[in-house]
Protein backbone atom coordinates (compact mmCIF):
# COMPACT_ATOMS: atom_id res chain seq x y z
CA UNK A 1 20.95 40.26 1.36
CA UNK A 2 22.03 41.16 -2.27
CA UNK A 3 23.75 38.48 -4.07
CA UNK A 4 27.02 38.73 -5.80
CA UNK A 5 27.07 39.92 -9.06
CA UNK A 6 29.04 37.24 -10.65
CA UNK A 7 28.36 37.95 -14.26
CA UNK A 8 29.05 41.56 -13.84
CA UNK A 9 31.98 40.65 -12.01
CA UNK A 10 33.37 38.59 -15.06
CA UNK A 11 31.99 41.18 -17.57
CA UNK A 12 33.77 44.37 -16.09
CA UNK A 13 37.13 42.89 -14.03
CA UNK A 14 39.14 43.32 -17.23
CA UNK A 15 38.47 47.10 -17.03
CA UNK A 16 40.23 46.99 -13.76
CA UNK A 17 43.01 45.40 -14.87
CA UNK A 18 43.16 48.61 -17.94
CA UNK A 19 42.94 51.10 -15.61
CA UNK A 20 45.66 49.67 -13.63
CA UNK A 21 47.76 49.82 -17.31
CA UNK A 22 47.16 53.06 -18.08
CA UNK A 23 48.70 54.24 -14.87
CA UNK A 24 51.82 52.02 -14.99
CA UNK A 25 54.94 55.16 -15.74
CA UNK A 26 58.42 54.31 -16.10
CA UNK A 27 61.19 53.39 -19.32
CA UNK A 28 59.52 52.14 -22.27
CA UNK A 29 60.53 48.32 -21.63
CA UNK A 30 59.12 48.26 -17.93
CA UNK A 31 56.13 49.85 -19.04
CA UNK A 32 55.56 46.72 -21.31
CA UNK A 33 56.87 44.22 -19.20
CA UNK A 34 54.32 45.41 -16.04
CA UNK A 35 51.40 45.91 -18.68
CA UNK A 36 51.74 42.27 -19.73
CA UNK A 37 52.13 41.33 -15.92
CA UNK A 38 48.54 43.37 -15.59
CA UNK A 39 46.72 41.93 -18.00
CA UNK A 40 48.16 38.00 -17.36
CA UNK A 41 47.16 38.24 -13.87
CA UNK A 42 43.68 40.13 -14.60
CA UNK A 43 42.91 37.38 -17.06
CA UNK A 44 43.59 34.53 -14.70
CA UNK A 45 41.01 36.17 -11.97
CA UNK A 46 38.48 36.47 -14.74
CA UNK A 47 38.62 33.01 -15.32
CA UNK A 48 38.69 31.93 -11.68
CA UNK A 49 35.37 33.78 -11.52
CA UNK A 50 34.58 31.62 -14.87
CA UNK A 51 35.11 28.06 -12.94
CA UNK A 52 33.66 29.42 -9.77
CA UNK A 53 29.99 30.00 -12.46
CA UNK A 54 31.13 26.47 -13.82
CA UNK A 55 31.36 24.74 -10.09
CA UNK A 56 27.82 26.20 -8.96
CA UNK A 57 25.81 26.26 -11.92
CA UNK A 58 23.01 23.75 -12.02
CA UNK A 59 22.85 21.47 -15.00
CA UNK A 60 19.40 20.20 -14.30
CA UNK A 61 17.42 23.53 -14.56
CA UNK A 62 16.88 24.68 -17.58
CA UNK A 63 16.46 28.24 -16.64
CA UNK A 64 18.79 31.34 -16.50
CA UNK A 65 21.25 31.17 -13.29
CA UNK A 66 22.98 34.44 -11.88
CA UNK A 67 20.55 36.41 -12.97
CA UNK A 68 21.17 40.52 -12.41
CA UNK A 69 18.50 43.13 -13.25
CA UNK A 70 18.14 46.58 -12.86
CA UNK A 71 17.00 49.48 -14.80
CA UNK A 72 19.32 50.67 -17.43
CA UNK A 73 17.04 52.84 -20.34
CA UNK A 74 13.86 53.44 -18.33
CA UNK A 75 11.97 55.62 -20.34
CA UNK A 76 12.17 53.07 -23.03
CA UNK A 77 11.67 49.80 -20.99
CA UNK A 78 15.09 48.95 -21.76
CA UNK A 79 16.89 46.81 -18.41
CA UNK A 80 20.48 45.76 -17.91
CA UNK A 81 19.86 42.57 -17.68
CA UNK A 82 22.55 39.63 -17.56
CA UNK A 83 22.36 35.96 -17.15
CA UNK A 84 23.56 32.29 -18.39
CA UNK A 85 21.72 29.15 -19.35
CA UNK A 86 22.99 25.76 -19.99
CA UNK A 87 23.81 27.08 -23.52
CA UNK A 88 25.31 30.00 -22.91
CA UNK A 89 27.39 29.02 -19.56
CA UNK A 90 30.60 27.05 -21.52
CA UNK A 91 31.01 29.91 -23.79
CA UNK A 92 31.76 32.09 -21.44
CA UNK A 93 34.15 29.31 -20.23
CA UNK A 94 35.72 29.18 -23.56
CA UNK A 95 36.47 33.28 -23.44
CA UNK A 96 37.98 33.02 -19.93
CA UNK A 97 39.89 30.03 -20.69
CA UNK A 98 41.37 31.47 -23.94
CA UNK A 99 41.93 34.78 -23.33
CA UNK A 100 45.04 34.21 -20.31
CA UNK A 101 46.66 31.50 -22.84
CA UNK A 102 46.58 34.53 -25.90
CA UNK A 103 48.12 36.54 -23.55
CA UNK A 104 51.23 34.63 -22.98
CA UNK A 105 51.35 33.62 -26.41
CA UNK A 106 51.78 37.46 -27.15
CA UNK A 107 54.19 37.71 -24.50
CA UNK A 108 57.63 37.73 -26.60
CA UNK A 109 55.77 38.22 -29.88
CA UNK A 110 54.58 41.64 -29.65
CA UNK A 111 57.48 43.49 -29.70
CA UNK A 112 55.76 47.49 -30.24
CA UNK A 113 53.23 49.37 -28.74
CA UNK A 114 52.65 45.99 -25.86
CA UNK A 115 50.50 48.45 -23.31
CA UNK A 116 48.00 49.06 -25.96
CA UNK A 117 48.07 45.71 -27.21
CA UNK A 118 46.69 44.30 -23.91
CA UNK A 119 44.25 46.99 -23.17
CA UNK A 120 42.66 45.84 -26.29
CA UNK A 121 43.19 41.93 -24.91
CA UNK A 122 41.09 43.16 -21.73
CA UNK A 123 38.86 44.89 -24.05
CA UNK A 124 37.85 42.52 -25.97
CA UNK A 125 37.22 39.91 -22.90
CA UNK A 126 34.99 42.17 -21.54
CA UNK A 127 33.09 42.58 -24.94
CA UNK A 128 33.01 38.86 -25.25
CA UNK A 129 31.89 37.76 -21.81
CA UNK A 130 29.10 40.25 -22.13
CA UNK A 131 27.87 39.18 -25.51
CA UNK A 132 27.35 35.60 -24.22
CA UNK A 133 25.92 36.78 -20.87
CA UNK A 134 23.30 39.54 -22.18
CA UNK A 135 19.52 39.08 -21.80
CA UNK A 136 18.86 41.84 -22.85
CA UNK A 137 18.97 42.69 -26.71
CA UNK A 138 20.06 46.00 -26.88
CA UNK A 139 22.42 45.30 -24.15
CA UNK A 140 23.50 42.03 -26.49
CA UNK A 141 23.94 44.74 -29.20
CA UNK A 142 26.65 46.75 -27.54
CA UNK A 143 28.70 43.87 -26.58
CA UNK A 144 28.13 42.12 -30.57
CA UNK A 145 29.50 45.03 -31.83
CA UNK A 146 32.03 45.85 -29.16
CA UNK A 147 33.91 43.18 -30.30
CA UNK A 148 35.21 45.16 -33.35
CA UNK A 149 36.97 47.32 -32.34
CA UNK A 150 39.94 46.09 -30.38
CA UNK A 151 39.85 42.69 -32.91
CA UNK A 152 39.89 45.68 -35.80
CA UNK A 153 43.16 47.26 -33.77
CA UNK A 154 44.46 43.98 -33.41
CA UNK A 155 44.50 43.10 -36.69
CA UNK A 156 45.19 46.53 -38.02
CA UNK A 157 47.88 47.76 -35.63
CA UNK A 158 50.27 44.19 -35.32
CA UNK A 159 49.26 42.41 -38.32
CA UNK A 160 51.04 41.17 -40.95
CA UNK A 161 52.24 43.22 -44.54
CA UNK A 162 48.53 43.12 -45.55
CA UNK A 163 46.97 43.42 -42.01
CA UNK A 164 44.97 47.88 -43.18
CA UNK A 165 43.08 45.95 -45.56
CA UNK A 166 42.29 43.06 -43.93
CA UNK A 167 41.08 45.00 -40.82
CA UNK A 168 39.24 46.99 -43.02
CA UNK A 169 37.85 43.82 -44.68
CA UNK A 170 36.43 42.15 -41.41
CA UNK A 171 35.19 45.44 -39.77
CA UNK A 172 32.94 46.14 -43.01
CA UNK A 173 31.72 42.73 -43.48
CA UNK A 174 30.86 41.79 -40.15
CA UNK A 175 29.37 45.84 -39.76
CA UNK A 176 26.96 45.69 -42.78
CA UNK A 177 25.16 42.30 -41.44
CA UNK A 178 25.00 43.73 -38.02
CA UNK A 179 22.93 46.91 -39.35
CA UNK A 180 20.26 44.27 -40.99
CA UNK A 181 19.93 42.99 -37.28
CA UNK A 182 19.66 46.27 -35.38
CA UNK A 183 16.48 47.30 -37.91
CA UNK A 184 15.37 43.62 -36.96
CA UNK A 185 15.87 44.80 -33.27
CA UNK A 186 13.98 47.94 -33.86
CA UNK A 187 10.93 45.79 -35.42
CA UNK A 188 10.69 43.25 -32.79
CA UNK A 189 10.89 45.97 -30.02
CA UNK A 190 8.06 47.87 -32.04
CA UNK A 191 6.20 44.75 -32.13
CA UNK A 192 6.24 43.18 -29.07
CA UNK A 193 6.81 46.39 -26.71
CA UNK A 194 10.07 44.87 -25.08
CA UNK A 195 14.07 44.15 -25.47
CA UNK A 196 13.65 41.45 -22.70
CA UNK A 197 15.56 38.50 -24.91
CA UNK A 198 13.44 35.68 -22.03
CA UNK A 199 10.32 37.57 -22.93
CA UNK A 200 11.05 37.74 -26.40
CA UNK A 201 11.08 33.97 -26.53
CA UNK A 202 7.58 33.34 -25.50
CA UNK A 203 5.95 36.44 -27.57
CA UNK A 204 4.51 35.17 -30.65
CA UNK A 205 5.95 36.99 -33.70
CA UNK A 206 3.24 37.13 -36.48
CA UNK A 207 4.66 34.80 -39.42
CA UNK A 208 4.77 37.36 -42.34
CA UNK A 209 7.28 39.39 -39.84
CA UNK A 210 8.81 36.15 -39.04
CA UNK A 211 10.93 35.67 -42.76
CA UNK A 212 12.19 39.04 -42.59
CA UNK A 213 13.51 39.51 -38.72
CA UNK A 214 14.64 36.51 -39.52
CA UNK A 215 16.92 36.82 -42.69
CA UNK A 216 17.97 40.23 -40.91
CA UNK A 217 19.14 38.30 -38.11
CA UNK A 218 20.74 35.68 -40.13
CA UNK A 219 22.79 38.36 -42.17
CA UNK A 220 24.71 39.17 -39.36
CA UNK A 221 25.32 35.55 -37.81
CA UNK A 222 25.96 34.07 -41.09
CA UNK A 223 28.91 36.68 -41.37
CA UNK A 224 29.85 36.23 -37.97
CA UNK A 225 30.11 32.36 -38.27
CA UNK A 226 31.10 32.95 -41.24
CA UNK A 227 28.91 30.64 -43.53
CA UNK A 228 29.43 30.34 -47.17
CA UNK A 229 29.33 32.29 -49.44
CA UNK A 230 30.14 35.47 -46.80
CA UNK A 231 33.32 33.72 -45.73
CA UNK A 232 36.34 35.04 -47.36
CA UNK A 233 37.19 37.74 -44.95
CA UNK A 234 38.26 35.15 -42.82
CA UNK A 235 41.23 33.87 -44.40
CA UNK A 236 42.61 37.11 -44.63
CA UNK A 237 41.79 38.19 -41.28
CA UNK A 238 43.29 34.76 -39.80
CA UNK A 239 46.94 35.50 -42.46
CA UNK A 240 47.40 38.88 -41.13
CA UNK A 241 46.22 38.58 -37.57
CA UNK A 242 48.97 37.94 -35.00
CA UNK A 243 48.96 34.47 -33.56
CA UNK A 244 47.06 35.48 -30.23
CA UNK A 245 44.72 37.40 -32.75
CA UNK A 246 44.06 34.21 -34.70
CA UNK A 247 43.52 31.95 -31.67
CA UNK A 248 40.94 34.03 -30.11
CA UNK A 249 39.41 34.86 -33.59
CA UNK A 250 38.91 31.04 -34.02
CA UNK A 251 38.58 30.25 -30.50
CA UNK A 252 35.61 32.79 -29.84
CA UNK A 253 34.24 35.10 -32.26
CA UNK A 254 33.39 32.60 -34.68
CA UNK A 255 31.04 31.08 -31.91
CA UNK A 256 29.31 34.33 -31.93
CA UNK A 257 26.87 33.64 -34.67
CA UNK A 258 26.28 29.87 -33.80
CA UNK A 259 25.05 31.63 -30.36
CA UNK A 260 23.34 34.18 -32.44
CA UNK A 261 21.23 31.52 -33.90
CA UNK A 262 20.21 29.69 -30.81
CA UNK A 263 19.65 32.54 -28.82
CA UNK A 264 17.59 34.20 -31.57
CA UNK A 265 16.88 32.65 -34.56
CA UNK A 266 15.43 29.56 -33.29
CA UNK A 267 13.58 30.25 -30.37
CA UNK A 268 12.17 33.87 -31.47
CA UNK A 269 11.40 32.45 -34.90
CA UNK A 270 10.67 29.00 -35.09
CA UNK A 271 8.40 29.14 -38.02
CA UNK A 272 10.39 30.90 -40.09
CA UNK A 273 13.89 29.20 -39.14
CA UNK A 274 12.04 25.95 -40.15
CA UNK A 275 10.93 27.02 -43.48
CA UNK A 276 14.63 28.24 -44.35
CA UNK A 277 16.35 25.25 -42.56
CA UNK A 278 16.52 23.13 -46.77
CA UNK A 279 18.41 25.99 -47.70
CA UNK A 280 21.32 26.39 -45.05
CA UNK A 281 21.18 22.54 -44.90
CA UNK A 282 22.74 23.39 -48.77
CA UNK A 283 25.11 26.56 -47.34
CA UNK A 284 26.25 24.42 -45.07
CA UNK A 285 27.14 21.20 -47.34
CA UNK A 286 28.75 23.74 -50.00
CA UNK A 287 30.69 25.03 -46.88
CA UNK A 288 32.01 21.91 -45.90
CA UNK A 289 32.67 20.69 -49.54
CA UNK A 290 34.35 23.82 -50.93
CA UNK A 291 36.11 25.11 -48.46
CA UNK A 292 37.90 21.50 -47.37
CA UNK A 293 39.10 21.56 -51.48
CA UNK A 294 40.15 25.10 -51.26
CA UNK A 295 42.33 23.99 -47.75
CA UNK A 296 43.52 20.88 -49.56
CA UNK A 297 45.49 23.11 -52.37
CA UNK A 298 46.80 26.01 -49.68
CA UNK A 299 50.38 26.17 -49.32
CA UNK A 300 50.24 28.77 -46.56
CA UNK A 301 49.15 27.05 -43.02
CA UNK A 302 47.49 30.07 -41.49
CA UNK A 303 45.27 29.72 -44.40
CA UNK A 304 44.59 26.18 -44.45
CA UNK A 305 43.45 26.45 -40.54
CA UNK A 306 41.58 29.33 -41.51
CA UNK A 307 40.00 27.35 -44.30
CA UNK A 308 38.71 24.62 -42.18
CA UNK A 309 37.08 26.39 -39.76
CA UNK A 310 34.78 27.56 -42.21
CA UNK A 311 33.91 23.80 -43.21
CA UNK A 312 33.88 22.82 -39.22
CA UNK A 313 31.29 25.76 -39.16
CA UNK A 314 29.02 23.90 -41.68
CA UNK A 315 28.58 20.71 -39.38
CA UNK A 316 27.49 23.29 -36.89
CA UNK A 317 25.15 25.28 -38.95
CA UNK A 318 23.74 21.92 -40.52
CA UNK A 319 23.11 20.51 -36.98
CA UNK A 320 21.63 23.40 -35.54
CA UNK A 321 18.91 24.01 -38.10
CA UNK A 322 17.57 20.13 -38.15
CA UNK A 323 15.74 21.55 -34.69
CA UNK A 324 16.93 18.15 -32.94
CA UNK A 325 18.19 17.46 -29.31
CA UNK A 326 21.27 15.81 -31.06
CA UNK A 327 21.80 18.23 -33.52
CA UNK A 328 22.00 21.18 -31.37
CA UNK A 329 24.00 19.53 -29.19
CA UNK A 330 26.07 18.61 -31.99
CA UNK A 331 26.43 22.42 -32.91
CA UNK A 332 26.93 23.22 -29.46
CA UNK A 333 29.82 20.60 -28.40
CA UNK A 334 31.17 20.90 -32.25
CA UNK A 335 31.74 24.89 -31.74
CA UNK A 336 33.33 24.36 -28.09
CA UNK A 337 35.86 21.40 -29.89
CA UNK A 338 36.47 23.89 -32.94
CA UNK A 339 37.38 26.62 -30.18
CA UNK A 340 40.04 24.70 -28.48
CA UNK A 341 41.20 22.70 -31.28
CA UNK A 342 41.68 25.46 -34.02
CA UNK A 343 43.10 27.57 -31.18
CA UNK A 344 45.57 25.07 -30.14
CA UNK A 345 46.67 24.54 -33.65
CA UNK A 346 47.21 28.46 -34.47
CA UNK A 347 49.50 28.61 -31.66
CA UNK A 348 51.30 25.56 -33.14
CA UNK A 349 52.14 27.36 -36.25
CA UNK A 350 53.26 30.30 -33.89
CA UNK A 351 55.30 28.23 -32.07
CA UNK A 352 56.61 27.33 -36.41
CA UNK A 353 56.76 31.51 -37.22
CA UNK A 354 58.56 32.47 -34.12
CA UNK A 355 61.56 30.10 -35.28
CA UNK A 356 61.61 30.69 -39.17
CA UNK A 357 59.40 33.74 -39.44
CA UNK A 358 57.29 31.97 -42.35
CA UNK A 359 53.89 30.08 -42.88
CA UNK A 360 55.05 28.27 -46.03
CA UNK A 361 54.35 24.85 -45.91
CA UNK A 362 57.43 24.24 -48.51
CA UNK A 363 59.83 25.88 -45.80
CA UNK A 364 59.59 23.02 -43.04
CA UNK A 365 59.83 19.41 -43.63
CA UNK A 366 61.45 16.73 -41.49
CA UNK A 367 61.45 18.39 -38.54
CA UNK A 368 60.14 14.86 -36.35
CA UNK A 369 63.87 14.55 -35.62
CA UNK A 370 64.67 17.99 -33.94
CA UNK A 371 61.27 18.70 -32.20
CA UNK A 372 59.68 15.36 -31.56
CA UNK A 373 57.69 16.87 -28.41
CA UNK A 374 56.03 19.25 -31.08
CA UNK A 375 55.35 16.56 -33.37
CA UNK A 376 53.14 15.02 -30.87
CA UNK A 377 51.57 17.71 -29.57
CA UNK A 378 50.72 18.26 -33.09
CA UNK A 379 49.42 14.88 -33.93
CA UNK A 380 46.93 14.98 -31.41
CA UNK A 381 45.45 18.23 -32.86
CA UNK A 382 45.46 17.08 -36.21
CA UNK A 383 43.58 14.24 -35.15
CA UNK A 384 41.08 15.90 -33.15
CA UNK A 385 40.59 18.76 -36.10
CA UNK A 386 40.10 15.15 -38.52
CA UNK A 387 37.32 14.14 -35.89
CA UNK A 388 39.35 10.82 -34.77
CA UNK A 389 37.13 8.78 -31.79
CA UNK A 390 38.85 9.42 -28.85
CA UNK A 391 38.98 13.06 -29.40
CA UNK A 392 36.50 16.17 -28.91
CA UNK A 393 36.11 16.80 -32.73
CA UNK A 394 34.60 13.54 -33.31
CA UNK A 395 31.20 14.08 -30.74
CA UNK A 396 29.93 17.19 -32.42
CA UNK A 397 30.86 16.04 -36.10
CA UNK A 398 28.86 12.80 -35.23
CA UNK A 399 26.11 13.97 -33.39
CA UNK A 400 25.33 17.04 -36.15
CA UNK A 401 25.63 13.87 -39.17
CA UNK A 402 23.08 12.21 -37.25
CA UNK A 403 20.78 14.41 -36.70
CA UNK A 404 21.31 15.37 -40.45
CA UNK A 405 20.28 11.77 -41.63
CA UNK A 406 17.33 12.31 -39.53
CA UNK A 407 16.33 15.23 -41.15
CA UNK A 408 17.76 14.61 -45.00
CA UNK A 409 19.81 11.81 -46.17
CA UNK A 410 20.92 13.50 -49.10
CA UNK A 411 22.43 16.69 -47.37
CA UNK A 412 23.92 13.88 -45.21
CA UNK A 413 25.72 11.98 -47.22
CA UNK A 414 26.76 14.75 -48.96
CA UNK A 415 28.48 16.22 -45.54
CA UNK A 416 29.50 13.25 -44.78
CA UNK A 417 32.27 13.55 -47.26
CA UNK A 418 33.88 16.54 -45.54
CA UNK A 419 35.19 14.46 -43.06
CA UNK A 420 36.82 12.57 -45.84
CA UNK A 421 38.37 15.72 -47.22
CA UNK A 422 39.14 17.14 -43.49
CA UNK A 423 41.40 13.90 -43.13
CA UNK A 424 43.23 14.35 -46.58
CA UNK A 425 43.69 17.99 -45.97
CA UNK A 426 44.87 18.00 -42.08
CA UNK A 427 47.22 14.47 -42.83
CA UNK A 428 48.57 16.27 -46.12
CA UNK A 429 49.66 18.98 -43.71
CA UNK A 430 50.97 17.33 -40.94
CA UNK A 431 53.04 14.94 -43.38
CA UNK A 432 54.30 17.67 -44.97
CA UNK A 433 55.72 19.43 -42.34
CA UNK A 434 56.58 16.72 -40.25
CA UNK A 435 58.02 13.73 -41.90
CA UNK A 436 58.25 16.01 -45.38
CA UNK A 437 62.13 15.87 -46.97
CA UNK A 438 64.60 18.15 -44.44
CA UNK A 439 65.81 20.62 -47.27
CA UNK A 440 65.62 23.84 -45.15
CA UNK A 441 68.84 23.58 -42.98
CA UNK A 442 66.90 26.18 -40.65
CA UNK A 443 63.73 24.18 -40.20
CA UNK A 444 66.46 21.37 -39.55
CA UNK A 445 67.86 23.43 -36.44
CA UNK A 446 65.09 24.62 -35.07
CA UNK A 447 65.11 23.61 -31.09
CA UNK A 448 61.94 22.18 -29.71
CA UNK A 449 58.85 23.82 -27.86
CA UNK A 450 59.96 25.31 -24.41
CA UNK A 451 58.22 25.44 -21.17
CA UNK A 452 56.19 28.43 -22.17
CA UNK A 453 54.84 26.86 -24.90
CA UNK A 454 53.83 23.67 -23.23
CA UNK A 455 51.92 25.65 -20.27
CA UNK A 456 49.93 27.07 -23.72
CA UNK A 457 49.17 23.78 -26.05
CA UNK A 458 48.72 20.80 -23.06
CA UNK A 459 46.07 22.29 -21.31
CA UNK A 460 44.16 22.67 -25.35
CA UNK A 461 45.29 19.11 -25.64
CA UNK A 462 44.30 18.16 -22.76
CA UNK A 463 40.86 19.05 -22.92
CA UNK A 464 40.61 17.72 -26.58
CA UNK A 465 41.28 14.36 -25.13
CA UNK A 466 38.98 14.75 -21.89
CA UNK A 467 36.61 15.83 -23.93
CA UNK A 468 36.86 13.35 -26.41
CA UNK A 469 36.34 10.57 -23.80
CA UNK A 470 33.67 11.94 -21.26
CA UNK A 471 31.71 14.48 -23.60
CA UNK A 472 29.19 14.37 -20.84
CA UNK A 473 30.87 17.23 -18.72
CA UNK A 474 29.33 18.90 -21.20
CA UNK A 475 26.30 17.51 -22.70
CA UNK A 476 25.14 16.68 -19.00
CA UNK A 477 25.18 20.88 -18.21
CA UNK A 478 23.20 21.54 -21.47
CA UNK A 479 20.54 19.15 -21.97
CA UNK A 480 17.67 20.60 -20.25
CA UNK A 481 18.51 23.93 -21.86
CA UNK A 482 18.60 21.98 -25.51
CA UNK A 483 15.72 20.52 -24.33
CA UNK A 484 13.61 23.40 -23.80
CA UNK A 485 14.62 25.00 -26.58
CA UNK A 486 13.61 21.98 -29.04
CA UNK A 487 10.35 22.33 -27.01
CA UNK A 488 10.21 26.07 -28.17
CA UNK A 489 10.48 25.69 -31.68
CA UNK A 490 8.35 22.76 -32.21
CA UNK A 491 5.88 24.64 -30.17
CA UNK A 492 6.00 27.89 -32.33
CA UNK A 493 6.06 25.67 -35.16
CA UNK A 494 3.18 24.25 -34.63
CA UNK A 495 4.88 20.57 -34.58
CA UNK A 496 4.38 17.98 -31.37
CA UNK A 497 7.31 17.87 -29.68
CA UNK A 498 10.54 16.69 -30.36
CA UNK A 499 12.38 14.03 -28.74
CA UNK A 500 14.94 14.69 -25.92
CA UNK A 501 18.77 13.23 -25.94
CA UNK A 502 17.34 12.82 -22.11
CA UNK A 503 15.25 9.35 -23.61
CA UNK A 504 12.53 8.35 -26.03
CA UNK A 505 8.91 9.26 -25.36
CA UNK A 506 7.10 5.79 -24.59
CA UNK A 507 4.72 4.39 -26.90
CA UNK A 508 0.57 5.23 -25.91
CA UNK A 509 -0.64 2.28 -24.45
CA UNK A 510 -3.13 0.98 -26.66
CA UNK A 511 -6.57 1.30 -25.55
CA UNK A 512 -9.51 -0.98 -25.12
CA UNK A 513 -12.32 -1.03 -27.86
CA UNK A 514 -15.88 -1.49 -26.50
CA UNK A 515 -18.23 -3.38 -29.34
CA UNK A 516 -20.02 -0.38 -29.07
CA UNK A 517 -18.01 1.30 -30.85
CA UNK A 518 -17.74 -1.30 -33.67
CA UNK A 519 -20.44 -0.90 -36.86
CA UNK A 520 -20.52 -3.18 -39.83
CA UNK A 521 -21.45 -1.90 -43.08
């Protein structure tokens, strides 16, 4: 009996739904009306398959579930080869999850060229679920780098004013660190004979080769995440991007080289990631530090969001590298809140541009009295993106401080204060916009979020609170996976192993002395 293919399933439904697309015929406006029909309905059965995965996946096993393998590049030993751990599993969630609720945010916003817009939608769903499913690194590759292209049309074809050379911007950045990795690729396959990313993990990469796979890797996650100081095609990406651009920008590529790292970096070079870990402990505390001032003096919101994420980003980085159960969780659940929290609030300043066609702070102020159901909805988010108890953003934030204070106290305290900055920079927003003084009689009319708009934010605000409350629906499915890969590092490191978020090791019973064994000088 051959089992169902889930993760292929997942990976290749969207091209279903763009074949179906390109053979819708008719006027121009039913043409775009069907193709958005297409692709809303094509989304919503890839993420069906996504909480099907979700329902049977085992959260006790640390190894890969759904496993599919079969030859791909035979000659070279190279398999198609697809799979999800405990890690991997809820970012595939995220992509599913996200992708159906960009959709309909698009769905009155793009205006030109819709077909094509949502063949690259589908497009880049595919690209993403693959990416996070992949054990195979070539086969990683071609979904890493797959993601370019329809974000690149995205934000080149229905940008804003600026949106040729931003494109241009993000393709070339994220390009040049992803040509460091595929010479890295090359090296490891010389080296250890295979591009089996599970087999990769227990071959023991000679520590000279170690430093340099490893800064060839982390060229093209830093950029991905992005990490200081390779961040600032972000903010223009994020400005000219249309909203459903932005969300999924945010929501999932970002996460990309967080994965990167614990995928690659950290169990395929322990040693080295180790040795390096002081100095993005320092990337990551500049991130957090600089970016939160730059956000605190933006007067466009897009910007400010965009901003943020890139000091969010930091707590990740900074808990990943300390090599600790906590702090990897940290990274993990702190990249899942970011995803549905920065998303969510992206669509809220859609929800702003569709009315008054601007991102200008200055333009809005007052506006609790004619959209008080947006005001909340907004609250919540700006409370979660502050890191409030209660709410998603505070587990990750927490558990990546902690494990920081295990590791340095300095870099600690020093991150610490980007949750102090996060609050003045998210409150000086929100206050602004809504309770600021009502001198733009159009912000002043504006009518409150419709029914479309609430089927996109509660779910997002939902899950920030759920989340928030009972982090272990998540923490419970990734342990043993964290676990393990702790165990791998401190292994290849040459260190005793780490302690598990599952309990403390006990004490060694002390053991009796025989007076034997006692001599007096």
């Amino acid at each position: 009996m051959v089992e169902f293919p889930l993760l292929s399933v997942m990976t290749f439904w969207p091209f279903i739904g763009i074949a179906l697309i390109l053979f819708i015929r008719g006027e121009p406006e039913v043409v775009a009306q069907n193709s958005k029909h297409v692709a809303l309905y094509t989304s919503l059965f890839t993420m069906a398959f996504g909480l099907f995965m979700m329902a049977n996946f085992d959260g006790s096993s640390a190894e890969f579930q759904f496993v599919e393998q079969s030859g791909w590049l035979k000659p070279l030993g190279i398999n198609y080869h697809m799979g999800v751990d405990g890690i991997s599993m809820f970012f595939v969630l995220l992509s599913v999850f996200l992708t159906p609720i960009c959709i309909l945010s698009a769905w009155d916003a793009i205006k030109t060229r819709v077909r094509e817009f949502m063949i690259a939608f589908l497009l880049l769903e595919s690209f993403m679920v693959g990416t996070f499913c992949a054990l195979d690194s070539v086969l990683f590759y071609v979904f890493f780098e797959g993601v370019l292209i329809p974000m690149f049309l995205i934000i080149g074809v229905w940008g804003g004013p600026r949106r040729v050379y931003s494109a241009y911007k993000f393709f070339l950045y994220t390009l040049l660190g992803s040509v460091l990795m595929l010479l890295a690729l090359l090296a490891l396959y010389v080296q250890t004979g295979t591009t089996d990313i599970p087999l990769l993990m227990e071959r023991v990469v000679p520590a000279g080769m170690q430093y340099w796979l490893f800064l060839a890797f982390f060229a093209s996650f830093a950029v991905k995440m992005p990490m200081w100081p390779v961040h600032t095609w972000l903010p223009d990406a994020h400005v000219e991007a249309p909203t459903a651009g932005s969300v999924i920008l945010a929501g999932v590529l970002l996460k990309m080289g967080g994965y990167g790292f614990l995928r690659f970096s950290l169990p395929m070079f322990p040693e080295a990631s180790l040795h390096f870990a002081p100095v993005i402990y320092w990337l990551s505390v500049i991130a957090i530090i600089y970016t939160s001032l730059i956000a605190l003096v933006q007067t466009d919101m897009k910007k400010l969001i965009a901003y943020s994420s890139v000091a969010h980003m930091g707590f990740v980085t900074l808990g990943i590298f300390t090599a600790t159960a906590e702090g990897i969780q940290g990274g993990i659940f702190q990249m899942l809140s970011h995803g549905l929290i920065s998303g969510a609030l992206f669509l809220c300043v859609g929800v702003l541009y569709d009315r008054l066609h601007t991102r200008e702070i200055a333009r809005y102020g007052g506006i609790v009295k004619n959209m008080p159901k947006y005001a909340t909805i907004l609250m919540i988010l700006t409370l979660g993106s502050v890191g409030l108890p209660g709410t998603s953003g505070f587990v990750g934030e927490f558990l990546s401080l902690l494990s920081a204070f295990q590791v340095d106290v300095i870099v600690a305290a020093f991150a610490t204060t980007g949750v102090i900055l996060g609050a003045a920079y998210m409150l000086r927003l929100y206050r602004a916009i809504i309770f600021g003084p009502a001198e733009n009689e159009d912000a002043a009319a504006m009518p409150d979020i419709s029914m479309r708009e609430y089927a996109l934010l509660v779910p997002l605000v939902a899950l920030v609170l759920w989340l928030g409350v009972f982090p272990s629906a998540v923490m419970d499915k990734t342990a043993a996976s964290v676990d393990k890969l702790v165990a791998q590092v401190e292994a290849g490191a040459g260190h005793p192993p780490a302690v598990s978020l599952k309990g403390r090791p006990e004490k060694p019973s002390p053991q009796p002395v025989s007076l034997d064994d006692v001599h007096f000088d």
